[in-house]
N, C-alpha and C. Protein backbone atom coordinates (compact mmCIF):
# COMPACT_ATOMS: atom_id res chain seq x y z
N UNK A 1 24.78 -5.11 -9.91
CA UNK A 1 23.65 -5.01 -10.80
C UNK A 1 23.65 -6.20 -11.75
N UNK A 2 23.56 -7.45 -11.59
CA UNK A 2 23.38 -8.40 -12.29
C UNK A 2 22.07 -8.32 -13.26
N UNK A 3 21.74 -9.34 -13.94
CA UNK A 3 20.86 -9.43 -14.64
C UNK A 3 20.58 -10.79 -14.68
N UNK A 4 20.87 -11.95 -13.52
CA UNK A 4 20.59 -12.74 -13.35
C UNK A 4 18.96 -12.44 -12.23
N UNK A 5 18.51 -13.37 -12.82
CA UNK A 5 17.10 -13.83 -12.10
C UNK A 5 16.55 -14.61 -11.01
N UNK A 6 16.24 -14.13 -10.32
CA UNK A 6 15.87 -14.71 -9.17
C UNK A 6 14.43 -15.96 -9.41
N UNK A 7 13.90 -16.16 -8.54
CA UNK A 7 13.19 -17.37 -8.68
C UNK A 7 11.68 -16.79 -9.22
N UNK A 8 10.56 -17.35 -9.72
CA UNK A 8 9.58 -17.20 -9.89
C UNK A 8 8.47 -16.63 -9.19
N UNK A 9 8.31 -15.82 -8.56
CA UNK A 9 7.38 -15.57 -7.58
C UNK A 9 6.41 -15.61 -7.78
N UNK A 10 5.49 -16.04 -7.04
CA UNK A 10 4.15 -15.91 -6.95
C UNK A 10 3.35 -14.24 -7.41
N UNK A 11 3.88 -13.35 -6.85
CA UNK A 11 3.02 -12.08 -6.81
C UNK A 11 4.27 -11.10 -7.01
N UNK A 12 4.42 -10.24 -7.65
CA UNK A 12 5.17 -9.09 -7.57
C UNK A 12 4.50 -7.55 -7.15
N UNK A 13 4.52 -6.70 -6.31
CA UNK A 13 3.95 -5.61 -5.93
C UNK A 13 4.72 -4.53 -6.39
N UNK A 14 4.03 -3.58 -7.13
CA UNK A 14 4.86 -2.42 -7.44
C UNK A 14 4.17 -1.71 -6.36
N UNK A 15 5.12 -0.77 -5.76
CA UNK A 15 4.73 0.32 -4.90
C UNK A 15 4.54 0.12 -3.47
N UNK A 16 4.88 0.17 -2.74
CA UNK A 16 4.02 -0.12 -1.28
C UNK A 16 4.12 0.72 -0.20
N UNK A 17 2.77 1.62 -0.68
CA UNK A 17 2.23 2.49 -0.38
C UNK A 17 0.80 1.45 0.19
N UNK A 18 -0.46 2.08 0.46
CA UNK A 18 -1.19 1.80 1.65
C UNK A 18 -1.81 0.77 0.84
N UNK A 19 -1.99 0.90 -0.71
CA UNK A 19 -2.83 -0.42 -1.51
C UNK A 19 -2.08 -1.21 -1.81
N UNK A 20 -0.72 -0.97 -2.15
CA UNK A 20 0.64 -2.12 -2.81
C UNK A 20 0.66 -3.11 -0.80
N UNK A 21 0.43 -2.22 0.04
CA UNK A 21 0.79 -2.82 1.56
C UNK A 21 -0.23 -3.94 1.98
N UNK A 22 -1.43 -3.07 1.77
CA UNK A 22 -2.59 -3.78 1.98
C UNK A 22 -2.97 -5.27 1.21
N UNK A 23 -2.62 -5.09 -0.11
CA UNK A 23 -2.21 -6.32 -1.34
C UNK A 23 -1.13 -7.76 -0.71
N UNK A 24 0.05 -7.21 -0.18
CA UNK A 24 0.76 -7.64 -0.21
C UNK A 24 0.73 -8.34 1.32
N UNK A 25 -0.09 -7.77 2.29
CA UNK A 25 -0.28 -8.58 3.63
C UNK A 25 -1.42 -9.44 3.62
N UNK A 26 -2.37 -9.26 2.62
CA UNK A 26 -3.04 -10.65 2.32
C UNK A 26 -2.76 -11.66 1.69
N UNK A 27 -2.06 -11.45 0.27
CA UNK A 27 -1.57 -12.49 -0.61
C UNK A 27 -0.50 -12.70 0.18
N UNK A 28 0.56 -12.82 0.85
CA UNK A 28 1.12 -13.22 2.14
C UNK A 28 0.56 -14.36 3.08
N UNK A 29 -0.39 -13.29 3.62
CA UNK A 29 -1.04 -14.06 4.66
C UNK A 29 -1.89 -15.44 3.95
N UNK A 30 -1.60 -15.48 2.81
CA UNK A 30 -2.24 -16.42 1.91
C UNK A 30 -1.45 -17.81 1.56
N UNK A 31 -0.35 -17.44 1.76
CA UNK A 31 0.84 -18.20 1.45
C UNK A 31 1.39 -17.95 0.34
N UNK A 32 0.95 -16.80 -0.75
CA UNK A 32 1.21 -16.66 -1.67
C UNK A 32 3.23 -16.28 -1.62
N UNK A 33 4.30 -16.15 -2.44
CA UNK A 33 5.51 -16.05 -2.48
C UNK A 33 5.19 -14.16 -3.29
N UNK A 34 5.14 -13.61 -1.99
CA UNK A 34 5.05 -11.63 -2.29
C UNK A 34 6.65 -10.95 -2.38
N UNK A 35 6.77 -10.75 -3.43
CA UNK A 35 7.51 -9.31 -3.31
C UNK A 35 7.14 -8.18 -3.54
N UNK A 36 7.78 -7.06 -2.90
CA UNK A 36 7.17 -5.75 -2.55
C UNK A 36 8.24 -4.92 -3.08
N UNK A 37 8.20 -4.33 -4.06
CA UNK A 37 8.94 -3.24 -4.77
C UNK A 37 8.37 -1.76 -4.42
N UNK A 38 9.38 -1.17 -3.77
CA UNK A 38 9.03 0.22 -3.59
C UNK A 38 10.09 1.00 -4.33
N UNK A 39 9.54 2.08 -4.38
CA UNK A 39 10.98 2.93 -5.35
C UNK A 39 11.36 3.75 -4.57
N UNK A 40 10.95 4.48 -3.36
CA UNK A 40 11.58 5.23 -2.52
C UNK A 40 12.18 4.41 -1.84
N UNK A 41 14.23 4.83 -0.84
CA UNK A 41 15.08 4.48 -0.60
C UNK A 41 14.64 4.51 0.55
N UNK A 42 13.25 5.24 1.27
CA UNK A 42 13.17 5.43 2.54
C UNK A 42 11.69 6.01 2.78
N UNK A 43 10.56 5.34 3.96
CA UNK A 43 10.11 5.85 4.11
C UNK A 43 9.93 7.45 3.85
N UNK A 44 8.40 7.71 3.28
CA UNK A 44 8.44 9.29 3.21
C UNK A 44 7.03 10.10 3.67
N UNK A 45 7.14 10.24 3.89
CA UNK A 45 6.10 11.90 4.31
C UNK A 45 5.29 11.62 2.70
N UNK A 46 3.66 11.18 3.09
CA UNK A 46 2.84 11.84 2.12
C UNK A 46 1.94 12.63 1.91
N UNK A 47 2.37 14.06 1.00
CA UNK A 47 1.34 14.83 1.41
C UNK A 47 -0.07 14.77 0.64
N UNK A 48 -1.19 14.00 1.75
CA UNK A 48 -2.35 13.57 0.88
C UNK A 48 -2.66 13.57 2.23
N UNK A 49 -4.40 13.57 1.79
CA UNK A 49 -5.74 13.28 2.88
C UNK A 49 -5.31 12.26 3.64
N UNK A 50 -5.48 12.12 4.69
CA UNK A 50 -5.85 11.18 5.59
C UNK A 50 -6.55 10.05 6.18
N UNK A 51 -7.67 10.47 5.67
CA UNK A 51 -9.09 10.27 5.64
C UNK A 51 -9.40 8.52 5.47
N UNK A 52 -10.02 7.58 6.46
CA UNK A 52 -10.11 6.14 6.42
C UNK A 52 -11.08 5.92 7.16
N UNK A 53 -12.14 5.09 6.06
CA UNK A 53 -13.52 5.00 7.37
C UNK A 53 -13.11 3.94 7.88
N UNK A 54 -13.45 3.91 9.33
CA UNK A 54 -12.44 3.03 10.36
C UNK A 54 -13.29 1.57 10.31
N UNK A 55 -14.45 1.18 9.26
CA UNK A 55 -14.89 -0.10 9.00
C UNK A 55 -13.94 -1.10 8.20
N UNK A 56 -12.49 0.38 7.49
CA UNK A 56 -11.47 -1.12 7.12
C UNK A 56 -10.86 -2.17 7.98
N UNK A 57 -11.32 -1.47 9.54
CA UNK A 57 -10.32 -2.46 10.50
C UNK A 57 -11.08 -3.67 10.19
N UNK A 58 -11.78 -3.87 9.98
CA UNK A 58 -12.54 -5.23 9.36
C UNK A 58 -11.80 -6.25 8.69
N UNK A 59 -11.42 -6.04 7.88
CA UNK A 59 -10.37 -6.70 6.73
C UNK A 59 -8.77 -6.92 7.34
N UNK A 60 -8.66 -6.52 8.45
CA UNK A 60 -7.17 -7.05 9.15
C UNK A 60 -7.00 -7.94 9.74
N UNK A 61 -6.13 -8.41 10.20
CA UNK A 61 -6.24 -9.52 11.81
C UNK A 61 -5.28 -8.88 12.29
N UNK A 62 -5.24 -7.24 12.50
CA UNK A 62 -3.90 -6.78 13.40
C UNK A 62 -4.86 -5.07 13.13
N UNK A 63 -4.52 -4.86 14.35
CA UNK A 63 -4.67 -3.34 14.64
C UNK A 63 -4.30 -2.20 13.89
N UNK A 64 -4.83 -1.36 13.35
CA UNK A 64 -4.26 -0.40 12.67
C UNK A 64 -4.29 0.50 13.08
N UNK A 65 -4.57 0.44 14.23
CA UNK A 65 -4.64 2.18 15.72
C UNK A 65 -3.24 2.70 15.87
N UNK A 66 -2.35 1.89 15.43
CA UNK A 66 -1.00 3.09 15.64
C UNK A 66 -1.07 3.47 14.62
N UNK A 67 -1.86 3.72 13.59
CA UNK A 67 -1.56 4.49 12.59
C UNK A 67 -2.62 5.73 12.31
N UNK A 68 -3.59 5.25 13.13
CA UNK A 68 -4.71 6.14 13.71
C UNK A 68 -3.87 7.34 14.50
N UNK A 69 -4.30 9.02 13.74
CA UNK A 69 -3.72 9.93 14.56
C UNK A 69 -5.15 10.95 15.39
N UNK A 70 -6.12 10.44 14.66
CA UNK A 70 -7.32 11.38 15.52
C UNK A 70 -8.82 10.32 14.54
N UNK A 71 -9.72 10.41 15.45
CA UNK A 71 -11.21 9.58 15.59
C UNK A 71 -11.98 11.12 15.19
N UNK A 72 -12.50 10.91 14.11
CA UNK A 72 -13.92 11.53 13.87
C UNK A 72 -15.17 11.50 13.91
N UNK A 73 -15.50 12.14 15.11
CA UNK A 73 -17.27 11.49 15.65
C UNK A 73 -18.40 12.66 14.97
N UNK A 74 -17.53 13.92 14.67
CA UNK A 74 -18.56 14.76 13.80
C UNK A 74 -18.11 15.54 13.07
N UNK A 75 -19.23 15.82 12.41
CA UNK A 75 -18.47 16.78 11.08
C UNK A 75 -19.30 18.07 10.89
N UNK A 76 -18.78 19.26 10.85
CA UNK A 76 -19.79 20.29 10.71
C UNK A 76 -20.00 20.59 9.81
N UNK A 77 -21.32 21.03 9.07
CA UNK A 77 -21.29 21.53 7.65
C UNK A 77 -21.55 23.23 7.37
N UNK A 78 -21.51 23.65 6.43
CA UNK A 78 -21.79 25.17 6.27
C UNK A 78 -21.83 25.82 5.19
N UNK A 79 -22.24 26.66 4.94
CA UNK A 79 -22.55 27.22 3.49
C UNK A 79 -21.16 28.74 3.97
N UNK A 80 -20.63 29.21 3.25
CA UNK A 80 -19.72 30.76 3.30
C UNK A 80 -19.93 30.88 4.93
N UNK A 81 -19.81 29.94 5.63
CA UNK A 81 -19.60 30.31 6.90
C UNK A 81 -20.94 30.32 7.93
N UNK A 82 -21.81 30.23 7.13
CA UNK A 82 -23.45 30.52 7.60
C UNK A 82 -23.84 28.99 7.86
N UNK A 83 -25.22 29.15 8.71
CA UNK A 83 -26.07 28.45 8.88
C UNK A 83 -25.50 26.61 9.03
N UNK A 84 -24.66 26.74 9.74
CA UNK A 84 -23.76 25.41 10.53
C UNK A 84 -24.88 24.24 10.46
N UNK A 85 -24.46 23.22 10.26
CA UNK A 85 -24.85 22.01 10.62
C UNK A 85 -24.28 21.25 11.05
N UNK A 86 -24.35 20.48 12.08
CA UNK A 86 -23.13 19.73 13.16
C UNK A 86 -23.78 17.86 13.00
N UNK A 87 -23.12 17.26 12.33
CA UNK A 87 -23.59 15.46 12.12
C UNK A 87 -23.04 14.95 12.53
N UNK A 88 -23.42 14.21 13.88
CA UNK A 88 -22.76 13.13 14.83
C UNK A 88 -22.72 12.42 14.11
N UNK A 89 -21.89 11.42 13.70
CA UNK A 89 -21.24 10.23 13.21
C UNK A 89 -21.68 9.01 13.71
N UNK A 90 -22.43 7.68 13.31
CA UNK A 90 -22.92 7.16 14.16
C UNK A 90 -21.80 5.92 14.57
N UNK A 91 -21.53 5.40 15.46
CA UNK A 91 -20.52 4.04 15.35
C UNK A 91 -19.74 4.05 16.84
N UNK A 92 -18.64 3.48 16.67
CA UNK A 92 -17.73 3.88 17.98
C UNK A 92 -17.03 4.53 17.38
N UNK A 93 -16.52 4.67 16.19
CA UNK A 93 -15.35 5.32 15.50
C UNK A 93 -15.35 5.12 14.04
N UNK A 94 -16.16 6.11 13.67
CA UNK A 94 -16.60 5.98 12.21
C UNK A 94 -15.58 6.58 10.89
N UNK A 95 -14.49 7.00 11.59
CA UNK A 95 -13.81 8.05 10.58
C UNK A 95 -12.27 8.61 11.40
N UNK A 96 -11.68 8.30 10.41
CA UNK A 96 -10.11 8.42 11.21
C UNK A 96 -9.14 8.84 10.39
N UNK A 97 -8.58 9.86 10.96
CA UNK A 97 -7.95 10.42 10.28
C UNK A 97 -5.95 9.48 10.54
N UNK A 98 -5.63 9.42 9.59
CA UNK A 98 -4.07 8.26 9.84
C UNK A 98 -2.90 9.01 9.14
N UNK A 99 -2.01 8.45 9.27
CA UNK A 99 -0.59 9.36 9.09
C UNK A 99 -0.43 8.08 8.49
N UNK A 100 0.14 8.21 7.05
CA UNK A 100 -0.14 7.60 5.75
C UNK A 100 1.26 6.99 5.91
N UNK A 101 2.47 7.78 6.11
CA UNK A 101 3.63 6.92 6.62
C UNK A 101 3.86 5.80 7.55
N UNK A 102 2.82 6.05 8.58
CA UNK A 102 3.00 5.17 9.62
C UNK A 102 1.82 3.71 9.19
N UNK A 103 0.98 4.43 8.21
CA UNK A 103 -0.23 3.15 7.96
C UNK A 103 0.92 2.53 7.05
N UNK A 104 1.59 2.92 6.00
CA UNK A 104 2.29 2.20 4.94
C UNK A 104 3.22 1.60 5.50
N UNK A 105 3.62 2.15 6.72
CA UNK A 105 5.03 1.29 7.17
C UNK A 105 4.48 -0.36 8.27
N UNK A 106 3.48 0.21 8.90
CA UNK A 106 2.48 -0.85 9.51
C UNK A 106 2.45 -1.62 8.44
N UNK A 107 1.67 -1.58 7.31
CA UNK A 107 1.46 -2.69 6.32
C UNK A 107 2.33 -3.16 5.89
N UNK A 108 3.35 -2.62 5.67
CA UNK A 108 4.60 -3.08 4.95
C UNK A 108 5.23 -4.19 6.04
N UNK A 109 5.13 -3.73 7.69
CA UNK A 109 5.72 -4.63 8.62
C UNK A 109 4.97 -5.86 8.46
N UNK A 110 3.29 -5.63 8.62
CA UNK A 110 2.70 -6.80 8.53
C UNK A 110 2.98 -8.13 7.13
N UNK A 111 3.19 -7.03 6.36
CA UNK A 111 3.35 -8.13 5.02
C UNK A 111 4.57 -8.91 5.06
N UNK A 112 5.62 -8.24 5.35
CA UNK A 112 7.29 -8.60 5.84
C UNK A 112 6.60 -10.19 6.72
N UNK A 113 6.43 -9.98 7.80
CA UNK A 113 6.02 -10.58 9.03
C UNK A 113 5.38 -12.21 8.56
N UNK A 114 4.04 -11.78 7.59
CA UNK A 114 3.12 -13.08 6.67
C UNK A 114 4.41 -13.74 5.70
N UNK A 115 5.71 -13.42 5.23
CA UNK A 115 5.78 -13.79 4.67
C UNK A 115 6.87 -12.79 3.31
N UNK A 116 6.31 -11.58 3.23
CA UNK A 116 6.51 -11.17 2.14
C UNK A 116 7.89 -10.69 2.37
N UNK A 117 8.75 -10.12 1.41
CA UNK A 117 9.95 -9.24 0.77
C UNK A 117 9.79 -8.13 0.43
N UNK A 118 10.38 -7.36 0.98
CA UNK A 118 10.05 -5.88 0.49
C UNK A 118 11.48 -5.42 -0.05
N UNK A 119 11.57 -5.21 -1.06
CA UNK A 119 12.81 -4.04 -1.79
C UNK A 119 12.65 -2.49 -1.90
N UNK A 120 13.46 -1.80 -1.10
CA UNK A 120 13.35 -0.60 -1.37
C UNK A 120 13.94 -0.12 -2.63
N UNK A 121 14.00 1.33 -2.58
CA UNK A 121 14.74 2.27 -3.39
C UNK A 121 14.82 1.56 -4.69
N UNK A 122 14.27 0.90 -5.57
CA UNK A 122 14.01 0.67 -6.97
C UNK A 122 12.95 0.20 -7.91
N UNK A 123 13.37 1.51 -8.84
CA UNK A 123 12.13 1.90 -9.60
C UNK A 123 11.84 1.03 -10.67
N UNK A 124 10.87 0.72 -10.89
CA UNK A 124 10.42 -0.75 -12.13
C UNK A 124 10.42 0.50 -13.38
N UNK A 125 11.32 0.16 -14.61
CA UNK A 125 10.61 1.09 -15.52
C UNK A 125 10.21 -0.34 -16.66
N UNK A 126 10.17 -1.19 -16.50
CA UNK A 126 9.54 -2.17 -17.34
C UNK A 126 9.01 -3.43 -16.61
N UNK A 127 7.44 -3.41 -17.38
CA UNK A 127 6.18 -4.86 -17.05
C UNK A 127 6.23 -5.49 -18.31
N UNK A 128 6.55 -6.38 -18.48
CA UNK A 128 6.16 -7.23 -20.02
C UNK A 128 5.66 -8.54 -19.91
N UNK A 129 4.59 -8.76 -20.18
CA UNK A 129 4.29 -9.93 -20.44
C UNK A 129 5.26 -11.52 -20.98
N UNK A 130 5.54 -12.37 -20.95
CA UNK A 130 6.20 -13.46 -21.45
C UNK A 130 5.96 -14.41 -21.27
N UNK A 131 4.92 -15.19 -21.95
CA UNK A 131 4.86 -16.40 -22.20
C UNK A 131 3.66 -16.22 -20.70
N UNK A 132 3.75 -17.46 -19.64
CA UNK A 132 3.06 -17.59 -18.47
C UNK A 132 2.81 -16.14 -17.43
N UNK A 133 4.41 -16.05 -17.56
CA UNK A 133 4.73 -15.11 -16.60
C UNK A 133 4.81 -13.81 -17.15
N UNK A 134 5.26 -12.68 -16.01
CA UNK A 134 5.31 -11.25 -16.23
C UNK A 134 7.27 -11.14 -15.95
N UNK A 135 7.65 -10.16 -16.84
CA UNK A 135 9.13 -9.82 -16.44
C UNK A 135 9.00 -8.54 -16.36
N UNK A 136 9.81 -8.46 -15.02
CA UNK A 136 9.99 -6.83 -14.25
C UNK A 136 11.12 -6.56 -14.09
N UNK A 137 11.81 -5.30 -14.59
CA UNK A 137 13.11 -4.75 -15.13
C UNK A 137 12.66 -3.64 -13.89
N UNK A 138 13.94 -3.20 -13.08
CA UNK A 138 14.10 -2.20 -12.29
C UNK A 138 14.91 -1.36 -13.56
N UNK A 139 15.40 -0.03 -12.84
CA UNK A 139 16.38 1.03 -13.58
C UNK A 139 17.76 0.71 -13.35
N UNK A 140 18.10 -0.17 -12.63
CA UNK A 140 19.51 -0.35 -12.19
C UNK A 140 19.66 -1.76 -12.90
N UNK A 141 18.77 -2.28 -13.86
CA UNK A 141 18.81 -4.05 -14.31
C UNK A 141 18.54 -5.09 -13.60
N UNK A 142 18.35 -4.76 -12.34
CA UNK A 142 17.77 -6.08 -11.50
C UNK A 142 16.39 -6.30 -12.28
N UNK A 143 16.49 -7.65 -12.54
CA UNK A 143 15.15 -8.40 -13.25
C UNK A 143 14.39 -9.55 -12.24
N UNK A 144 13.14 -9.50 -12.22
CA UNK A 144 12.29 -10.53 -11.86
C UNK A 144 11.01 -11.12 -12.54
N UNK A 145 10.45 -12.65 -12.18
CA UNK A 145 9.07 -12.88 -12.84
C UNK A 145 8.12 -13.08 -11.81
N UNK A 146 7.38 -13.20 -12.06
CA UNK A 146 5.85 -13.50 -11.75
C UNK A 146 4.93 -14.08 -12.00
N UNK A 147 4.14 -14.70 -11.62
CA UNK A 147 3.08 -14.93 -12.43
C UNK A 147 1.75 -14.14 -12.06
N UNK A 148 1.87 -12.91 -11.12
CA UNK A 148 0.92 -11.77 -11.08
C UNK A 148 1.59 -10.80 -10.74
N UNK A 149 1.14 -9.47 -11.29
CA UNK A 149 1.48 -8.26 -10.96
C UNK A 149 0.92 -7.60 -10.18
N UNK A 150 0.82 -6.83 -9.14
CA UNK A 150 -0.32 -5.82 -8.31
C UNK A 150 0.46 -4.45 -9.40
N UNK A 151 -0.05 -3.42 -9.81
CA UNK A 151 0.62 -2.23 -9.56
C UNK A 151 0.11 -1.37 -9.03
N UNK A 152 0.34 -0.85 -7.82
CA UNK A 152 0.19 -0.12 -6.68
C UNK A 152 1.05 1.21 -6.45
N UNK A 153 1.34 1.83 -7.65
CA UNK A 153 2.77 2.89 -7.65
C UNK A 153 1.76 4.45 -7.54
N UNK A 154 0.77 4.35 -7.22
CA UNK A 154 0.31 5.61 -7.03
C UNK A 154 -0.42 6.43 -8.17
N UNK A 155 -0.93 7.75 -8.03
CA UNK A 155 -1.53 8.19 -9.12
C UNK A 155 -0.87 9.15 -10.09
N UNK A 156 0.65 8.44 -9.98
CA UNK A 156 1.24 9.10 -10.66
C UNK A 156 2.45 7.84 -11.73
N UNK A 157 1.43 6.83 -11.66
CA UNK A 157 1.85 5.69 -11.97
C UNK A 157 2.20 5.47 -13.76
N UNK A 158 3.39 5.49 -13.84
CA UNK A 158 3.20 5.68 -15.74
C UNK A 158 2.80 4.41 -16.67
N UNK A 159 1.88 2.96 -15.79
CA UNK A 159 1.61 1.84 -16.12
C UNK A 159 -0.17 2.22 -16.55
N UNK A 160 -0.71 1.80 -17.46
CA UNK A 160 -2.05 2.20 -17.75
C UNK A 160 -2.62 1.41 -16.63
């Protein structure tokens, strides 16, 4: 647990989860110098919606179908069970439901891949501004700078 400092980076990512992933495989693919701070020690199971209108494949240059677990072409609607309404979806694949582990770990590979660093298992409990840059304190004293922050730690994020 030093408290010596590593080099200046370009971008620091808190979190990388599907927006810290998504962040971090473009500013990558940018040439930008990404690190990727996650605080879990290990992939995890998230229990949240699924739900991705499949027009983000737009914004990739890599497939995001293995993370695709089912295509939604319709949706039924209904009042207490009554009077159904059934809405074809218009597109080839307008709505997809994804397994949030496997999209975060996809992004996380892709960002690795452009370029980026990913650190697991440690938690940032300090962002401070200094001078140009930003200084980022993990819980164990590993310190880094920046000269941008993403924070991407979720909605349970204790950063305003």
């Amino acid at each position: 647990m030093s408290n010596q400092r590593e080099r200046i980076r370009d971008v620091l990512i808190v979190g990388s989860g599907a927006a810290g992933g998504a962040a971090a495989v473009h500013l990558a693919a940018a040439g930008h110098d990404v690190l990727l701070l996650e605080r879990d020690a290990e992939q995890r199971i998230k229990p949240c919606g699924g739900g991705m209108a499949a027009s983000v494949q737009q914004w990739f240059p890599f497939s995001l179908e293995p993370a695709v677990e089912q295509v939604i072409r319709r949706v039924d609607f209904s009042w207490c069970l009554e009077d159904p309404v059934i809405a074809n979806l218009p597109g080839d694949a307008p709505f997809w439901i994804v397994r949030r582990e496997a999209l975060d770990q996809l992004l996380a590979e892709q960002a690795m891949n452009a370029g980026a660093e990913r650190l697991m298992g440690l938690e940032v409990n300090s962002i401070r501004r200094s001078g140009d840059v930003w200084d980022v304190t993990a819980t164990d004293g590993r310190r880094w700078q920046a000269k941008a922050v993403v924070i991407a730690d979720g909605s349970g994020s204790p950063w305003p």
